[in-house]
Protein backbone atom coordinates (compact mmCIF):
# COMPACT_ATOMS: atom_id res chain seq x y z
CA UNK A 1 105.79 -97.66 181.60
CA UNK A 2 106.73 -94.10 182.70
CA UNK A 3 102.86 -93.39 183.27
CA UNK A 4 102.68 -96.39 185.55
CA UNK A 5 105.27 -95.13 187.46
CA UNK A 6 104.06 -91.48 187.70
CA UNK A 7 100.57 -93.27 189.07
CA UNK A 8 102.47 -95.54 191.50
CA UNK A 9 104.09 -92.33 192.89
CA UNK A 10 101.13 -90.24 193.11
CA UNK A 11 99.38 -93.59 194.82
CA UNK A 12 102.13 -93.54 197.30
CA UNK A 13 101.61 -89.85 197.51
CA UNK A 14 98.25 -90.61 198.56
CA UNK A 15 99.06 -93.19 200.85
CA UNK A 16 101.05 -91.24 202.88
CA UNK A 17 98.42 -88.59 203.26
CA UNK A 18 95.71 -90.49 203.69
CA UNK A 19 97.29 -92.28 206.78
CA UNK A 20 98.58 -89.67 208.14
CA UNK A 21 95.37 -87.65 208.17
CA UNK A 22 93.22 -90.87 209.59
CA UNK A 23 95.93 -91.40 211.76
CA UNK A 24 96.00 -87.65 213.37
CA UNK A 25 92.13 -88.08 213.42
CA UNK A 26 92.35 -91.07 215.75
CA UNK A 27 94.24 -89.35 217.93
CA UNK A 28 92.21 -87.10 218.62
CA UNK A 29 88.99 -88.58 218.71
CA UNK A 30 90.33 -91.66 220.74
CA UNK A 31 92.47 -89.39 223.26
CA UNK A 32 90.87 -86.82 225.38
CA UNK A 33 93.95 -85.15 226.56
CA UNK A 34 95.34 -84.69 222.90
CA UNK A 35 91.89 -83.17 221.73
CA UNK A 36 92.44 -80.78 224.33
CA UNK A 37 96.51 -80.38 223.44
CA UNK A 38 95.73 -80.13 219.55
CA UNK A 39 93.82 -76.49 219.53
CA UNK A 40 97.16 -74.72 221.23
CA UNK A 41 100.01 -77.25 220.26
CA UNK A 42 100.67 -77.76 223.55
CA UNK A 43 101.83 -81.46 223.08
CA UNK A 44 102.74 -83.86 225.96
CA UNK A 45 105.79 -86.48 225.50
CA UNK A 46 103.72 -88.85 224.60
CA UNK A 47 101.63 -87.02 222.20
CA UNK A 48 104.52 -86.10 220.28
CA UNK A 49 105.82 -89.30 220.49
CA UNK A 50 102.34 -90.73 219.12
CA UNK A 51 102.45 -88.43 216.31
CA UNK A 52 105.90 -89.61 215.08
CA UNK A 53 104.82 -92.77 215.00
CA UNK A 54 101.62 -92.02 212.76
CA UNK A 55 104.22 -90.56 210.46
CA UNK A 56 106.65 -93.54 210.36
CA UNK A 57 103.25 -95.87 209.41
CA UNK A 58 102.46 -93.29 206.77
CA UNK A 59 106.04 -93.65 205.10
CA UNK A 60 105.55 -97.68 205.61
CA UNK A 61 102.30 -97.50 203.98
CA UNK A 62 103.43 -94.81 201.01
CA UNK A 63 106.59 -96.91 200.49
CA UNK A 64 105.01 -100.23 200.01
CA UNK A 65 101.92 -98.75 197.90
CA UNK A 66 104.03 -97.09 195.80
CA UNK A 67 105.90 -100.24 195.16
CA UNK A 68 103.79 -102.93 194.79
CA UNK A 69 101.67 -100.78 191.76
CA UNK A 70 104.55 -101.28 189.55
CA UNK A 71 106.78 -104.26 191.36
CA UNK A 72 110.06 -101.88 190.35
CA UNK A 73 111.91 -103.22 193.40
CA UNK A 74 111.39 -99.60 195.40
CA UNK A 75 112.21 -96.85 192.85
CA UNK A 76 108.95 -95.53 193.29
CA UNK A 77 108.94 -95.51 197.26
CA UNK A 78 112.74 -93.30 197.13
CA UNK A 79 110.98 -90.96 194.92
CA UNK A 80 107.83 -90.54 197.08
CA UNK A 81 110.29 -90.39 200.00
CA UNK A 82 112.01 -87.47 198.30
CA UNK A 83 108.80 -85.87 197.42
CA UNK A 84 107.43 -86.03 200.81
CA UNK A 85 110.55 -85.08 202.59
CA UNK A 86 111.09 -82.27 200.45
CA UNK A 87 107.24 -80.95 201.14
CA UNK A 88 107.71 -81.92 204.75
CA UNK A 89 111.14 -79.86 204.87
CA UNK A 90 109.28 -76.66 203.44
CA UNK A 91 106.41 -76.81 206.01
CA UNK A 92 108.75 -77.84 209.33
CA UNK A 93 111.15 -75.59 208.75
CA UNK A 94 110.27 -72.35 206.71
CA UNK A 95 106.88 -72.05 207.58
CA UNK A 96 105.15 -71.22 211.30
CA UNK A 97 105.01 -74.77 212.31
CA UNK A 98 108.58 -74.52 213.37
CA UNK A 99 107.59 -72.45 216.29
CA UNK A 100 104.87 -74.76 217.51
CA UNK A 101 106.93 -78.20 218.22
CA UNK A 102 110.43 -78.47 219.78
CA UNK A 103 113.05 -78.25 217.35
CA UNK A 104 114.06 -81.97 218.37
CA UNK A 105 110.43 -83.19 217.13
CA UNK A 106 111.08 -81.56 213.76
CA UNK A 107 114.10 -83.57 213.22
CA UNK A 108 112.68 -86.64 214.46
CA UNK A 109 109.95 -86.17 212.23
CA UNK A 110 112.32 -85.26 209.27
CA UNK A 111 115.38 -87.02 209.39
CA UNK A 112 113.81 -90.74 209.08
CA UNK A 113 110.66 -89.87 206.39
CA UNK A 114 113.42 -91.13 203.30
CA UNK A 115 115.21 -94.26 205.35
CA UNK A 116 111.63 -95.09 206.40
CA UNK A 117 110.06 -94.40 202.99
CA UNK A 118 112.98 -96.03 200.93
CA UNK A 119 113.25 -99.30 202.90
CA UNK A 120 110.30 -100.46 204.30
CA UNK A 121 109.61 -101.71 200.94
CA UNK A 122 112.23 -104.08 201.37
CA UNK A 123 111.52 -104.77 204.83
CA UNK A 124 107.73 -105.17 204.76
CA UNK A 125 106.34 -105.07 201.18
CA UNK A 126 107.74 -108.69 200.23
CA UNK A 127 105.55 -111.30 198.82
C-alpha cells in the first residue's frame, strides 16, 4: 500500500513535469514572438500570462494522475502539491530566476501550485 502511494506520487511528479516541459515547448515552437522573448527573458503580458497557465494545467494534470493510481480521494495530489511547491519555492526565489520575471509572476506562479494541485482532483478527476 505505501509503495503504491510512493509510485502514485512520483507519477504525479512526472505529470507535472512532463506537461510543463511539452507545454513550454509549444510555446515556443507555435509562437514566434515568444521564441524570440525566451533567449533574454524578456516576456510580454501575454507570454507570462501563457506560461502561468501551462503551470496551472501541469498541477491539474499532476493532481489527478497522482490520484486516480491509487483512488485515495487526493492524498497523493496534496503531497505532490507540497513537493512541487516546495522545489518551485527553492528555484523562484533563492536561485537567479528571481531576477528574470517580475516579482508579481513569481507569486502568481507560486501561490496557487498547492490549491491547484490539491483540488483539481476533486474538481476534475471524478468518475
Amino acid at each position: 500500500m505505501y509503495l503504491d502511494k510512493l509510485k502514485s506520487v512520483g507519477f504525479g511528479l512526472m505529470a507535472y513535469a512532463l506537461v510543463g516541459k511539452r507545454g513550454l515547448y509549444l510555446l515556443l515552437m507555435s509562437w514566434r514572438d515568444y521564441a524570440t522573448h525566451s533567449s533574454d527573458k524578456s516576456f510580454t503580458l501575454p507570454m507570462l500570462f501563457a506560461r502561468l497557465l501551462v503551470g496551472l494545467l501541469a498541477a491539474t494534470t499532476a493532481s489527478i494522475s497522482a490520484t486516480k493510481l491509487t483512488n485515495d480521494s487526493g492524498k497523493s495530489a496534496w503531497v505532490v502539491g507540497t513537493l512541487v511547491f516546495m522545489a518551485a519555492s527553492y528555484v523562484h526565489l533563492l536561485t537567479a530566476v528571481w531576477s528574470e520575471y517580475p516579482a508579481w509572476y513569481h507569486w502568481a506562479y507560486l501561490l496557487p501550485i498547492l490549491p491547484v494541485t490539491g483540488l483539481s482532483h476533486t474538481l476534475l478527476g471524478k468518475r
